[in-house]
Protein backbone atom coordinates (compact mmCIF):
# COMPACT_ATOMS: atom_id res chain seq x y z
CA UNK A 1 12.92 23.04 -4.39
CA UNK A 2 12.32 26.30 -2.82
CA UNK A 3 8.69 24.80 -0.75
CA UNK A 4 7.56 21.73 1.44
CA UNK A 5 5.19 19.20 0.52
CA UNK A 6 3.21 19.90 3.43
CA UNK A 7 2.89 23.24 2.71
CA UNK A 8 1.76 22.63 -0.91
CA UNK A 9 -0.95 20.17 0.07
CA UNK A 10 -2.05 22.70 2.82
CA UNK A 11 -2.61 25.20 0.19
CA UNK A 12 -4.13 22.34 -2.03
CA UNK A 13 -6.45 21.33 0.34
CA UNK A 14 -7.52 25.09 1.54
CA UNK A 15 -8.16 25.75 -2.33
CA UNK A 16 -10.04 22.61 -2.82
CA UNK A 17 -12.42 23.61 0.29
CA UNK A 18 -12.81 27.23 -0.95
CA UNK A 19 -13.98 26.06 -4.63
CA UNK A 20 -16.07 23.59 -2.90
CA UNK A 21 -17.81 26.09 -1.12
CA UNK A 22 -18.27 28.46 -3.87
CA UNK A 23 -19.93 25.32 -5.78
CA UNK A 24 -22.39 24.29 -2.87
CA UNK A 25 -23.53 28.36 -2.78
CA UNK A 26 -24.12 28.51 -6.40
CA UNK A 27 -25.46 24.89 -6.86
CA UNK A 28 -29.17 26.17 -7.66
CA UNK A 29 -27.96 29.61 -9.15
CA UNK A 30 -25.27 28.72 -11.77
CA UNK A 31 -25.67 30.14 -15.64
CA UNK A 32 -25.17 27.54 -17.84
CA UNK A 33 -24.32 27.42 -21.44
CA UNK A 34 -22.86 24.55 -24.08
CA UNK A 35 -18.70 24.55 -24.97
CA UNK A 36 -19.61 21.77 -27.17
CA UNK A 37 -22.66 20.07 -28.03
CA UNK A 38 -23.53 18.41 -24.68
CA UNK A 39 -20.24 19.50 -22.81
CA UNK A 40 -21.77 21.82 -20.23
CA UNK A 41 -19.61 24.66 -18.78
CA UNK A 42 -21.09 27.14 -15.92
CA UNK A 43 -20.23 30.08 -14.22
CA UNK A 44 -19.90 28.18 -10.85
CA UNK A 45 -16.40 26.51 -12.79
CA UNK A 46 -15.09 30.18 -13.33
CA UNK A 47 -15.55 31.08 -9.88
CA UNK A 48 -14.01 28.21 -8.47
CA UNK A 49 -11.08 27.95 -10.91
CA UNK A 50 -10.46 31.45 -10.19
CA UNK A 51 -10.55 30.99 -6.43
CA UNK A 52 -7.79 27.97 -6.55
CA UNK A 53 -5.93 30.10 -9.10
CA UNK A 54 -5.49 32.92 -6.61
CA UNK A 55 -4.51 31.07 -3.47
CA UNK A 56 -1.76 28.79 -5.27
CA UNK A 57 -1.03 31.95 -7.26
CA UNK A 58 -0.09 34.34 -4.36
CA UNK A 59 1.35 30.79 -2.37
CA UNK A 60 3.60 29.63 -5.23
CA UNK A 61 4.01 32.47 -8.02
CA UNK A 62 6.74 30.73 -9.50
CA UNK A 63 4.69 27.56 -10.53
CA UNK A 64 2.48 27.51 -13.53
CA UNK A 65 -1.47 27.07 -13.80
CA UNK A 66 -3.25 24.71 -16.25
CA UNK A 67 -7.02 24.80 -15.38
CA UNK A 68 -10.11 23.41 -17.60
CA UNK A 69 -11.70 26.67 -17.82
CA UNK A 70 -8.74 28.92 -19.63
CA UNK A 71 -6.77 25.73 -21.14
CA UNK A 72 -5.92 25.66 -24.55
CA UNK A 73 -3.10 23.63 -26.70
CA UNK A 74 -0.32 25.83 -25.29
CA UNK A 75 -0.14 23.91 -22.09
CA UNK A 76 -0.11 20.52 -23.55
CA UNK A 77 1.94 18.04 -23.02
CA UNK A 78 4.69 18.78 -25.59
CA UNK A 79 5.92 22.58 -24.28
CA UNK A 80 6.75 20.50 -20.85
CA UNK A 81 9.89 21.04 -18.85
CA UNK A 82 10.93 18.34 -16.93
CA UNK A 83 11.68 20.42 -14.18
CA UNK A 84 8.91 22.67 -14.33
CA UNK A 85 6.54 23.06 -10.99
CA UNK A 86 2.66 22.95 -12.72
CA UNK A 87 -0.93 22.74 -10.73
CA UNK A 88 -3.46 20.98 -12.84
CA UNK A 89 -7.29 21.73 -12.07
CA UNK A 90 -10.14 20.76 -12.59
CA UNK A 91 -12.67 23.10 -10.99
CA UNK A 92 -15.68 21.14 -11.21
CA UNK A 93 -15.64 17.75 -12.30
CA UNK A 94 -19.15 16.25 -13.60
CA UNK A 95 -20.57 19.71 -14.49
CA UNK A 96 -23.64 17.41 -16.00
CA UNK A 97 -24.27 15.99 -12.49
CA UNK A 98 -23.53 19.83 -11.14
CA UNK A 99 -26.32 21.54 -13.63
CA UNK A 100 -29.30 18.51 -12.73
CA UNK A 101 -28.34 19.08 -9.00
CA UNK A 102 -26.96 15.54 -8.60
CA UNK A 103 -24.58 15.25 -5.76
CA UNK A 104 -22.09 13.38 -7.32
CA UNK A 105 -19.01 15.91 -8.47
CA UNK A 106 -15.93 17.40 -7.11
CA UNK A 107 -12.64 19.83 -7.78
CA UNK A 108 -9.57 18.22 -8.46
CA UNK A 109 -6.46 19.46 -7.86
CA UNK A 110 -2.73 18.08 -8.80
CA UNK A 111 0.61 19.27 -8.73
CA UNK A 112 2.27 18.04 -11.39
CA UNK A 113 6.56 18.14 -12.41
CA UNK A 114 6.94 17.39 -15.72
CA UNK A 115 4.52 14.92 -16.44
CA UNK A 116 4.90 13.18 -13.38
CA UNK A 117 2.01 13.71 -10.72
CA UNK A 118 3.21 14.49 -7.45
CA UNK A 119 0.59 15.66 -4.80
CA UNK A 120 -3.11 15.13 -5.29
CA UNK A 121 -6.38 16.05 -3.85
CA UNK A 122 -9.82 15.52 -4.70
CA UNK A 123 -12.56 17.02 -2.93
CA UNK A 124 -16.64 16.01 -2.61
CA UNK A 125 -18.43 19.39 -1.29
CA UNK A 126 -21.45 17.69 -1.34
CA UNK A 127 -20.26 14.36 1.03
CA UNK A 128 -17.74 16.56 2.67
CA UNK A 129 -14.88 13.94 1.51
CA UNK A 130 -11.50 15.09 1.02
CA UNK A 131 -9.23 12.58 -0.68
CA UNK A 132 -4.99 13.44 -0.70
CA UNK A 133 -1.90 11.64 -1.63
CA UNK A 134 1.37 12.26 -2.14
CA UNK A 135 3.85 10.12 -4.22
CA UNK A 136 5.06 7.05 -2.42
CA UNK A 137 3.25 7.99 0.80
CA UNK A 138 -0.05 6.65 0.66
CA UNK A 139 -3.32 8.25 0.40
CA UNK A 140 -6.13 8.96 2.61
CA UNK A 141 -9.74 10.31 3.01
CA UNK A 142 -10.52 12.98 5.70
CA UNK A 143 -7.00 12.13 7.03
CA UNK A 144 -7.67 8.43 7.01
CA UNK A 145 -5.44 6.32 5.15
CA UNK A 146 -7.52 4.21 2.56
CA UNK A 147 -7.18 0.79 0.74
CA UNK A 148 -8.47 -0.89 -2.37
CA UNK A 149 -10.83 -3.29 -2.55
CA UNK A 150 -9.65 -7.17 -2.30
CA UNK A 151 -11.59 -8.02 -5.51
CA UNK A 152 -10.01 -10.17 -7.91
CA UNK A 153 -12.95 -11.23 -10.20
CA UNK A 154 -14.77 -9.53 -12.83
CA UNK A 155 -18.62 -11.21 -12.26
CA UNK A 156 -18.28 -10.02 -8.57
CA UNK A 157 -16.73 -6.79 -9.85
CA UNK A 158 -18.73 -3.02 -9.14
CA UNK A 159 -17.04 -1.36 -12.56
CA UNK A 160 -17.48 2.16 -13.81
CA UNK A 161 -17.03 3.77 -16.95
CA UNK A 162 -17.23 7.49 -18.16
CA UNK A 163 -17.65 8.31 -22.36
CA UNK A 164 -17.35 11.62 -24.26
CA UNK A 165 -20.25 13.90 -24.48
CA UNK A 166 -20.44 13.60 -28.34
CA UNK A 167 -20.77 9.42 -27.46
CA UNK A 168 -21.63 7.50 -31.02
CA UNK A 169 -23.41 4.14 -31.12
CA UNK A 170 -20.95 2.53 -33.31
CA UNK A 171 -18.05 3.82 -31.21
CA UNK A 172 -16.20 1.06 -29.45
CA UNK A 173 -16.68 1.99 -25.99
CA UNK A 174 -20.19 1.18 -26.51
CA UNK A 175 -19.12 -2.24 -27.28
CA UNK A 176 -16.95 -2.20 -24.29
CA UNK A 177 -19.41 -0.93 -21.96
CA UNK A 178 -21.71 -4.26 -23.08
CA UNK A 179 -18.94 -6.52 -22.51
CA UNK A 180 -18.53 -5.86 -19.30
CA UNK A 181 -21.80 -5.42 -18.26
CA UNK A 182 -22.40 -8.42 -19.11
CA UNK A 183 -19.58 -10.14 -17.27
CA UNK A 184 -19.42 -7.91 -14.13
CA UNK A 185 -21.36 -7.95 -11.02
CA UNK A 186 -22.68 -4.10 -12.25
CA UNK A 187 -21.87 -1.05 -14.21
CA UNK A 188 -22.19 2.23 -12.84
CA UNK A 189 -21.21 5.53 -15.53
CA UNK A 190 -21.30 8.27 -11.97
CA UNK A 191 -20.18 11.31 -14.20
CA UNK A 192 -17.15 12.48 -12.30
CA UNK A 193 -13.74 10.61 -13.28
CA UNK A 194 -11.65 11.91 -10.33
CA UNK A 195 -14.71 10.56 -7.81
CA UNK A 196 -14.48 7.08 -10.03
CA UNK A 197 -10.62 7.32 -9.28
CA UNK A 198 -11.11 8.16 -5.82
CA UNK A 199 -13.20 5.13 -5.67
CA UNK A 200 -11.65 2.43 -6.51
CA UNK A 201 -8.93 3.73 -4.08
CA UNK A 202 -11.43 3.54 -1.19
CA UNK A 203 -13.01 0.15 -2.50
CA UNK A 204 -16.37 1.75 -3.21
CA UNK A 205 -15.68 0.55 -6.67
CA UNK A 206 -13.56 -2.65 -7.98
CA UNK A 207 -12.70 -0.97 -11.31
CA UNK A 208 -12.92 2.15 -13.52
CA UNK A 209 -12.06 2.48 -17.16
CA UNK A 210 -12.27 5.14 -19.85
CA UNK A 211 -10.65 7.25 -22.96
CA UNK A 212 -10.83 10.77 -23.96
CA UNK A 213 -10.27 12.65 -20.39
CA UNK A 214 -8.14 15.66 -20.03
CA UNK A 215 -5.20 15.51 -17.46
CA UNK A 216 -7.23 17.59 -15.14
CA UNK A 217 -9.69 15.00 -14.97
CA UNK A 218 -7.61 12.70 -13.74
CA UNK A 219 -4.18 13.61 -12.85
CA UNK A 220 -5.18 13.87 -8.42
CA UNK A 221 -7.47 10.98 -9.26
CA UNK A 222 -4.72 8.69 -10.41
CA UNK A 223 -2.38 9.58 -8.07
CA UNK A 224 -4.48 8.71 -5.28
CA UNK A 225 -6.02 5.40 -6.61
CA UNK A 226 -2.66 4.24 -6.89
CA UNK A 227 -1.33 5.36 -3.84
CA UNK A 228 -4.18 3.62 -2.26
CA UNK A 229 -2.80 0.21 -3.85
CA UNK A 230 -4.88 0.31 -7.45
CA UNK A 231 -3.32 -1.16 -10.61
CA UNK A 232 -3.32 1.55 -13.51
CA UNK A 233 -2.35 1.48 -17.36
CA UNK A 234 -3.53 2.26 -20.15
CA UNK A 235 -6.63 -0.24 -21.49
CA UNK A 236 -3.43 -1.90 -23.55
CA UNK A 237 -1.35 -2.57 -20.47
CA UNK A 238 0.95 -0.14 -21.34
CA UNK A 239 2.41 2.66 -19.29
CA UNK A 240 -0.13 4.99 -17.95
CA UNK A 241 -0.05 8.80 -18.74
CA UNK A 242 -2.23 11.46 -17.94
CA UNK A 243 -2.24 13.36 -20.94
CA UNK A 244 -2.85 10.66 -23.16
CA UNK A 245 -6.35 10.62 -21.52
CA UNK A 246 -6.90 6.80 -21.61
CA UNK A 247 -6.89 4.29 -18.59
CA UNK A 248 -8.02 1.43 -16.93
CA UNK A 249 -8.00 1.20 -13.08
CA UNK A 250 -8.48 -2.14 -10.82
CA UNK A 251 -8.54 -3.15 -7.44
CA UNK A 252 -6.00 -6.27 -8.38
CA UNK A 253 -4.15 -7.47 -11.15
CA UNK A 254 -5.93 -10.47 -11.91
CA UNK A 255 -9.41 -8.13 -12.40
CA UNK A 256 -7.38 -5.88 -14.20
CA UNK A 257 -5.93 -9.34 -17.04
CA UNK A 258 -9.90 -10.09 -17.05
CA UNK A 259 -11.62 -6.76 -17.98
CA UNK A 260 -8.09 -6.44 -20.83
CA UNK A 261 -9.25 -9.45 -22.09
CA UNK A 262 -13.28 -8.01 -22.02
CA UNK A 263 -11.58 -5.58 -24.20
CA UNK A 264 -9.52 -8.16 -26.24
CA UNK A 265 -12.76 -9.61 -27.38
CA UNK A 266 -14.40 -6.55 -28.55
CA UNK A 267 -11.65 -5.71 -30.47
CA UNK A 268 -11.59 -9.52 -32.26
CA UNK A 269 -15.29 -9.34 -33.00
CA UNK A 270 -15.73 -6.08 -34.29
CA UNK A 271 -12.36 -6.82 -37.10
């Protein structure tokens, strides 16, 4: 390894801060037009993408770039080395929240070897939060380290859940999102998965579930939810992976057992 940890989340966090600025000075100015029906793209993303391309670009040329904006199937999962250096970006995460002016979305960064996450950092422009980990040394928010939650049970659980734009009533995260709702303290859907991550790793929320993200979305997010002491898998208790785009995120095991069996239920009633 020809660079330093600390010199990669240096860069991370610099190129966080300069697409968060870009985002603030553009918040009432963006262009906005549909990628898909209800998936919102503006020209605030470009600009910041572009800025945290250049600055890990001229820092790191030999690693590869996979960022929302100019993604496409050639950087999936499948043409991955497993000793190959990758950043993974997400420029602006909760572009919906971005284009109604709602303060609740961030850029998330990750550096990534193989499909392993390795150094994450998710930044709030608006609340001026910076969130970082590294693997197996803990995570913090503007340099202060950061815990999960103690909760244990679901009815005095503060759970959030994100859904795909193109969201159908019969889907079964619909179902999902009632089961819990009922059972939980409250629901929240905040529109930013890497801030839900971030989250549950601070204790602001007990729990976060959802399918159908991109490893962008969530590969920092994960990272530092876990580092912070969160249980992660996928909604079946298996092995979580980014770029399967599925999880389930909890504060303790024993909330994590009661929202799976939330799920189990759903699954029973609607065979």
């Amino acid at each position: 390894m020809d660079f330093s940890f600390d010199d990669a989340m240096r860069v991370a966090i610099q190129a966080a801060e300069s697409a968060g600025h870009i985002l603030r000075n553009m918040l009432e100015t963006a262009e906005v037009r549909e990628k898909a029906p209800k998936d919102l793209v503006t020209d605030a993303d470009l600009a910041a993408q572009n800025a945290i391309q250049g600055l890990i670009q001229r820092a790191f040329p030999t690693h590869r770039f996979l960022g929302e904006e100019t993604a496409s199937e050639l950087n999936e999962k499948d043409l991955l080395r497993p000793d190959e250096w990758r950043w993974v970006v997400d420029p602006l995460d909760g572009t919906v929240n971005y284009v109604h002016q709602m303060p609740n979305f961030a850029v998330s960064i990750a550096l990534m070897r193989g499909d392993a996450t390795i150094l994450g950092v998710v930044f709030d422009p608006m609340a001026c939060e910076m969130y970082a980990a590294v693997h197996g040394k803990g995570a913090t928010v503007n340099g202060k380290p950061m815990h999960v939650s103690s909760c244990t049970r679901l009815d005095q659980a503060l759970v959030a859940a994100s859904f795909p734009p193109q969201v159908q009533r019969d889907w079964v995260e619909v179902d999902q999102f009632i089961e819990i709702l009922v059972r939980s303290q409250s629901v929240r859907r905040l529109g930013s998965a890497a801030l839900n991550l971030c989250y549950v790793g601070r204790g602001r929320l007990d729990a976060y579930w959802a399918n159908y993200l991109k490893p962008w979305d969530i590969a920092a997010g994960a990272l530092i939810a876990v580092e912070s002491g969160a249980e992660i898998c996928r909604q079946n208790g298996q092995a979580f992976d980014p770029w399967l785009g599925e999880l389930l995120v909890c504060s303790s095991v024993p909330l994590r057992k009661e929202i799976q069996d939330c799920f189990l239920d759903v699954e029973k009633r609607r065979k």
